[in-house]
Protein backbone atom coordinates (compact mmCIF):
# COMPACT_ATOMS: atom_id res chain seq x y z
CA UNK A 1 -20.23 -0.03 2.51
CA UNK A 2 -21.96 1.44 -0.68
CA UNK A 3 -20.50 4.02 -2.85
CA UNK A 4 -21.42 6.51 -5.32
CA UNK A 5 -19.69 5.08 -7.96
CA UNK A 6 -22.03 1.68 -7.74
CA UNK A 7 -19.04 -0.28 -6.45
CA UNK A 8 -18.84 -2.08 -3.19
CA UNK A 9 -16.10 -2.30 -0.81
CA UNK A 10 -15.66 -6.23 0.55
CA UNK A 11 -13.00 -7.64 2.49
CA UNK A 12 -9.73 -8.63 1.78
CA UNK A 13 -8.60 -5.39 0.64
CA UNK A 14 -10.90 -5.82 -2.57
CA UNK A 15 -13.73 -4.01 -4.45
CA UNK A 16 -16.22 -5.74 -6.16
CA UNK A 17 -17.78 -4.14 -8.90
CA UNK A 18 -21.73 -5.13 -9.75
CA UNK A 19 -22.48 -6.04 -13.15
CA UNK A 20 -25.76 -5.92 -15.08
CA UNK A 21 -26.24 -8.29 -17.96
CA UNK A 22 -28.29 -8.28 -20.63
CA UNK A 23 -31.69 -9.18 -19.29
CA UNK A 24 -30.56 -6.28 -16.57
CA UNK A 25 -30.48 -9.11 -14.00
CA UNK A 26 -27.73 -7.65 -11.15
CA UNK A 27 -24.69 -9.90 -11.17
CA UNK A 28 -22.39 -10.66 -7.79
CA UNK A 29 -18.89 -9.39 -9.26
CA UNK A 30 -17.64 -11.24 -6.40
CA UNK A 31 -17.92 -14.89 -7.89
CA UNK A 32 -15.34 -17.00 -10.35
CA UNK A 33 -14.70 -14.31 -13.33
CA UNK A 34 -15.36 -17.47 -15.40
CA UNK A 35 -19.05 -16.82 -15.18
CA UNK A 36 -18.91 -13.29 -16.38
CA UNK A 37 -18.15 -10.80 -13.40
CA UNK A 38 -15.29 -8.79 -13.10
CA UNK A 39 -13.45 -9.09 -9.94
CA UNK A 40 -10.87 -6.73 -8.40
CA UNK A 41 -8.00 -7.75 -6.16
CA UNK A 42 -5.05 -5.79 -4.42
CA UNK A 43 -3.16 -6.40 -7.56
CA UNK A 44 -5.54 -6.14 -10.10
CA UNK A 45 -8.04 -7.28 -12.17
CA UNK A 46 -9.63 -10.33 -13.02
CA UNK A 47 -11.89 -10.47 -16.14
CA UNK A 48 -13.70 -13.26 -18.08
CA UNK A 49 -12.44 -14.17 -21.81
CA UNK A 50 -16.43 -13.57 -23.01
CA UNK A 51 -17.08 -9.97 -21.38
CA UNK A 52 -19.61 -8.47 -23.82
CA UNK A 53 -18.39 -4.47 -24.12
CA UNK A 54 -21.11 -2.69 -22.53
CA UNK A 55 -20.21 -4.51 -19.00
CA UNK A 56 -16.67 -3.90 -20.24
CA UNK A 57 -17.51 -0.12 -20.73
CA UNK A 58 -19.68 -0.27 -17.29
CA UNK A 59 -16.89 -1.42 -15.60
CA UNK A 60 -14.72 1.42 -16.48
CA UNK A 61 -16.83 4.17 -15.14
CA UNK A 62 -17.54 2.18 -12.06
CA UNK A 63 -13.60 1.87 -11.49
CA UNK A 64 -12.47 5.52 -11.93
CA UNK A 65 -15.66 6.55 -9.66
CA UNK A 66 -14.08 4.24 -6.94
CA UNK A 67 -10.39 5.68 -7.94
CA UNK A 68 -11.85 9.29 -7.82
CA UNK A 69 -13.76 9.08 -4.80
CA UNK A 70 -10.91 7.32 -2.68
CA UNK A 71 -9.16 10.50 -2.50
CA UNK A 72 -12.18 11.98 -1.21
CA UNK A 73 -12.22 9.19 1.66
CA UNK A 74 -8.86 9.03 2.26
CA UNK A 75 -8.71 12.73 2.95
CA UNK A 76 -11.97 12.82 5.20
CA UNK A 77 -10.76 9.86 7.08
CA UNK A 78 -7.13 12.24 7.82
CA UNK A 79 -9.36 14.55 8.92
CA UNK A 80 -11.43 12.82 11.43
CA UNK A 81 -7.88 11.05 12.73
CA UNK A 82 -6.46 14.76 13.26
CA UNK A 83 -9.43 15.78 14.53
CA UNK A 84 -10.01 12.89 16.98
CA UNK A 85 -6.99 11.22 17.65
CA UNK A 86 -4.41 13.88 17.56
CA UNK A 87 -1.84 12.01 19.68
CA UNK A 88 -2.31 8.89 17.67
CA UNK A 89 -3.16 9.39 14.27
CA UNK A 90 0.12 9.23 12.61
CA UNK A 91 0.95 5.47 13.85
CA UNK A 92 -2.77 4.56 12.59
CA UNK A 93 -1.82 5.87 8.97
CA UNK A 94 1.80 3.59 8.95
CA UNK A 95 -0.36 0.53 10.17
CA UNK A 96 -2.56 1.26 6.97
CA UNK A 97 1.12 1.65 4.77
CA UNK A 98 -0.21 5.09 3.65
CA UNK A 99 2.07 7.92 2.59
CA UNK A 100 1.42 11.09 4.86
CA UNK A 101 2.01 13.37 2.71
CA UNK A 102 -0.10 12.60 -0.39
CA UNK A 103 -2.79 12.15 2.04
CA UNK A 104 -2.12 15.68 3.36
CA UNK A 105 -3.00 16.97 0.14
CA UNK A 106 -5.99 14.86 0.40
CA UNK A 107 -7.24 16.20 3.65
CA UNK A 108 -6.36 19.80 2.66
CA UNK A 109 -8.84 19.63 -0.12
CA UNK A 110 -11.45 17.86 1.90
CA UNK A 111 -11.01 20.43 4.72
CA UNK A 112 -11.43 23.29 2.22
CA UNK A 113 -15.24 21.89 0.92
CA UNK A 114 -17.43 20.63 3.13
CA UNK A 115 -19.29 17.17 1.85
CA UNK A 116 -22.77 19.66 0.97
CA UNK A 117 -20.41 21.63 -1.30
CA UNK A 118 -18.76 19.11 -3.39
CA UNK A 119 -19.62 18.54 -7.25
CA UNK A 120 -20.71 14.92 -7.88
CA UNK A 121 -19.67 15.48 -11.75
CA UNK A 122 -16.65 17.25 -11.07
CA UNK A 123 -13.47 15.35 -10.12
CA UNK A 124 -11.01 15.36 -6.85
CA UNK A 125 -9.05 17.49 -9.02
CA UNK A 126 -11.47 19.39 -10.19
CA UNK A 127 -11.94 20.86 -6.76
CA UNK A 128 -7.87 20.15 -5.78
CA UNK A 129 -7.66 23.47 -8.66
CA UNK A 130 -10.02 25.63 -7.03
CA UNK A 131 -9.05 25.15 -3.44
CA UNK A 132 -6.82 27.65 -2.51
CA UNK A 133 -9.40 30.41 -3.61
CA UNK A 134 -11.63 32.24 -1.71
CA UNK A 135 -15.29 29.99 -1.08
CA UNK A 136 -17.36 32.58 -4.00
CA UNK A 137 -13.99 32.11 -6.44
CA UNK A 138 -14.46 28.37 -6.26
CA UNK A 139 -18.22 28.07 -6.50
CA UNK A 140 -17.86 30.51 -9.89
CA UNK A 141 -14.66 28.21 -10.85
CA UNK A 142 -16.84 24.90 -10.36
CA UNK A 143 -20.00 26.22 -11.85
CA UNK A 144 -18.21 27.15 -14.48
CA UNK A 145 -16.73 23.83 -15.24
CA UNK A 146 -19.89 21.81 -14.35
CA UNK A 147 -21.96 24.06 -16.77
CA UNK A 148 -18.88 23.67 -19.59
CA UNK A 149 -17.97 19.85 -19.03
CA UNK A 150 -14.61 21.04 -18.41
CA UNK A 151 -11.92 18.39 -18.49
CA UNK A 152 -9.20 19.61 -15.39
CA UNK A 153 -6.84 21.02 -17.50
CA UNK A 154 -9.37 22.93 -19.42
CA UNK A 155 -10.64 24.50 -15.64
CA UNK A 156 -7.13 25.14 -14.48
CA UNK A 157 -6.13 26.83 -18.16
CA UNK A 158 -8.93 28.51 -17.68
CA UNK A 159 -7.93 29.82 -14.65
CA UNK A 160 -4.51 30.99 -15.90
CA UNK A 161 -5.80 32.84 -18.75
CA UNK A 162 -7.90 35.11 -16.22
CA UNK A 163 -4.98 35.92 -14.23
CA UNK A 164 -2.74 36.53 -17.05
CA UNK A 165 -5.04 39.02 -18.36
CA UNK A 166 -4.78 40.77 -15.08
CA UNK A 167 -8.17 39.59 -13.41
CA UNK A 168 -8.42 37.52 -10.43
CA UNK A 169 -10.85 34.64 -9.72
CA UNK A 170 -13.48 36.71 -8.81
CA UNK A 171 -13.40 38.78 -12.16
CA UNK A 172 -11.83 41.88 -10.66
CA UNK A 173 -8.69 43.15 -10.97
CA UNK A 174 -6.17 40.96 -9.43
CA UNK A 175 -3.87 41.82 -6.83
CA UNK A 176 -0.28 41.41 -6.90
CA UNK A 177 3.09 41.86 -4.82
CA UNK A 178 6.25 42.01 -5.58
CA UNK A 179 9.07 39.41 -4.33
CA UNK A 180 12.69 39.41 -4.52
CA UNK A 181 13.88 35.84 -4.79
CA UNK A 182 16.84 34.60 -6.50
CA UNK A 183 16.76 33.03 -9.82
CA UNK A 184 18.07 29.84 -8.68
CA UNK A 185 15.50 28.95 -6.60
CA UNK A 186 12.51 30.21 -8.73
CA UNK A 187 13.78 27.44 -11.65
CA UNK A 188 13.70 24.81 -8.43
CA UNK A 189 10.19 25.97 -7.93
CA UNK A 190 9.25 25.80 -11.60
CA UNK A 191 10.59 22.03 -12.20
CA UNK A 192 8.57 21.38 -9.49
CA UNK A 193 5.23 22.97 -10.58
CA UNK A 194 5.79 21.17 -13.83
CA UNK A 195 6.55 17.58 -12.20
CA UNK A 196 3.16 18.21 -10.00
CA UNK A 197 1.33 19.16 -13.36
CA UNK A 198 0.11 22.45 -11.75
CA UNK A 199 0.92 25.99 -13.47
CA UNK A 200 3.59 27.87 -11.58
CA UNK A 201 1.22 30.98 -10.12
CA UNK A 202 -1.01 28.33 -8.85
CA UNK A 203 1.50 25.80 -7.75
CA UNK A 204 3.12 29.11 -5.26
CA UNK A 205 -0.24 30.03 -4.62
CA UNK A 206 -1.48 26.27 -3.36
CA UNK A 207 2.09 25.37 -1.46
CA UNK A 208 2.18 28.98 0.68
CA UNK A 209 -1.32 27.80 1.11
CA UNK A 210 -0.73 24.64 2.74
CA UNK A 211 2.38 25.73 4.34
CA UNK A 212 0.44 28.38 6.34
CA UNK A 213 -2.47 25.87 6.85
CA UNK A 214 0.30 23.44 8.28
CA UNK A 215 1.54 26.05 10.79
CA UNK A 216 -1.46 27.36 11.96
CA UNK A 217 -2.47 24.11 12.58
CA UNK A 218 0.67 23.07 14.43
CA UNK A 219 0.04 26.71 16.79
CA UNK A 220 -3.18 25.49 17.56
CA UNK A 221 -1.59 22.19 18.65
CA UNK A 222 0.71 23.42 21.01
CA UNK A 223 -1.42 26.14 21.91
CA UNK A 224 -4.04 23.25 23.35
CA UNK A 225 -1.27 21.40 25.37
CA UNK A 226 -0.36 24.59 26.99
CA UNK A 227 -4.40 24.67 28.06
């Protein structure tokens, strides 16, 4: 299967990763690293002593494209599972030794952009900020970021700053509620927005987010069997 990224996924739970020499002559990455190709394995990489730094270099963009687009597969291929195989799906994900919920927050993000809508030069993450906003919010957000060369802390600082001078998203005033919670909990909430690297008003904003995404999903579950 061909990627993006350049990479190619082979068997044996490996990627290779093409190399082009000098002469630009393609290079199997799949053959004994002595000869000059890079080869991946489950538990890492194997590179030869005389790798010249530009297939070094190449090598390194070709690996975080194949990191960065995995959590795009992984959360389509949740998707399809729920979608298809909703009485199954679960025991398909152990036999693969996959943690359920990281790729929840996989398939939440995939199920939020369609594959037309997502940025090619923007990151997982990139999109993983903008997801819990309304579709025009995150088109502005990723525009935005694409046209600036934002890194994702520069999109999701951006993002802060707009709320906290009392504009939403969308550039209009933002809209806010009050909510009486104890302050015991809201420190629990805040070590946890700062473990997950997310600021706190969009860490509530993306776990009510999911949490109602979860249930409605589990109505519409039960809601079928009763069919």
């Amino acid at each position: 299967m061909n990627v993006n990224s350049g990479a190619q996924l082979t068997g044996a739970g490996r990627i290779s990763i093409p190399a082009v020499s000098r002469q630009g002559q393609r290079r199997a990455a799949f053959a004994d690293p002595r000869r000059g190709e890079v080869v991946t394995t489950r538990v890492g990489l194997r590179m030869p002593l005389d790798l010249d730094f530009a297939d070094w270099e190449r090598a390194g963009r070709q690996l975080a494209g194949v990191v960065d687009s995995s959590s795009w597969w992984l959360g389509d291929w949740l998707v399809y599972g729920k979608d298809h195989y909703a009485d199954r799906y679960q025991r398909g994900i152990s036999a693969a030794g996959l943690k359920y919920q990281t790729l929840r927050n996989y398939a939440w993000v995939s199920r939020r952009f369609e594959l037309n809508r997502r940025r090619a030069k923007l990151t997982f993450q990139h999109h993983a900020e903008v997801a819990s906003l309304l579709l025009d919010q995150q088109e502005r957000w990723l525009d935005r970021a694409e046209e600036m060369k934002w890194t994702t802390k520069q999109l999701r600082n951006a993002i802060r700053d707009a709320g906290k001078n009392g504009y939403g998203e969308g550039g209009s005033p933002a809209l806010t509620r009050r909510l009486a919670v104890p302050g015991s909990r809201v420190q629990w909430w805040r070590k946890a927005a700062e473990q997950s690297g997310i600021d706190f008003d969009r860490w509530v904003l993306v776990t009510l987010d999911r949490a109602a995404g979860q249930i409605l999903e589990d109505e519409e579950k039960v809601s079928e069997l009763n069919v």
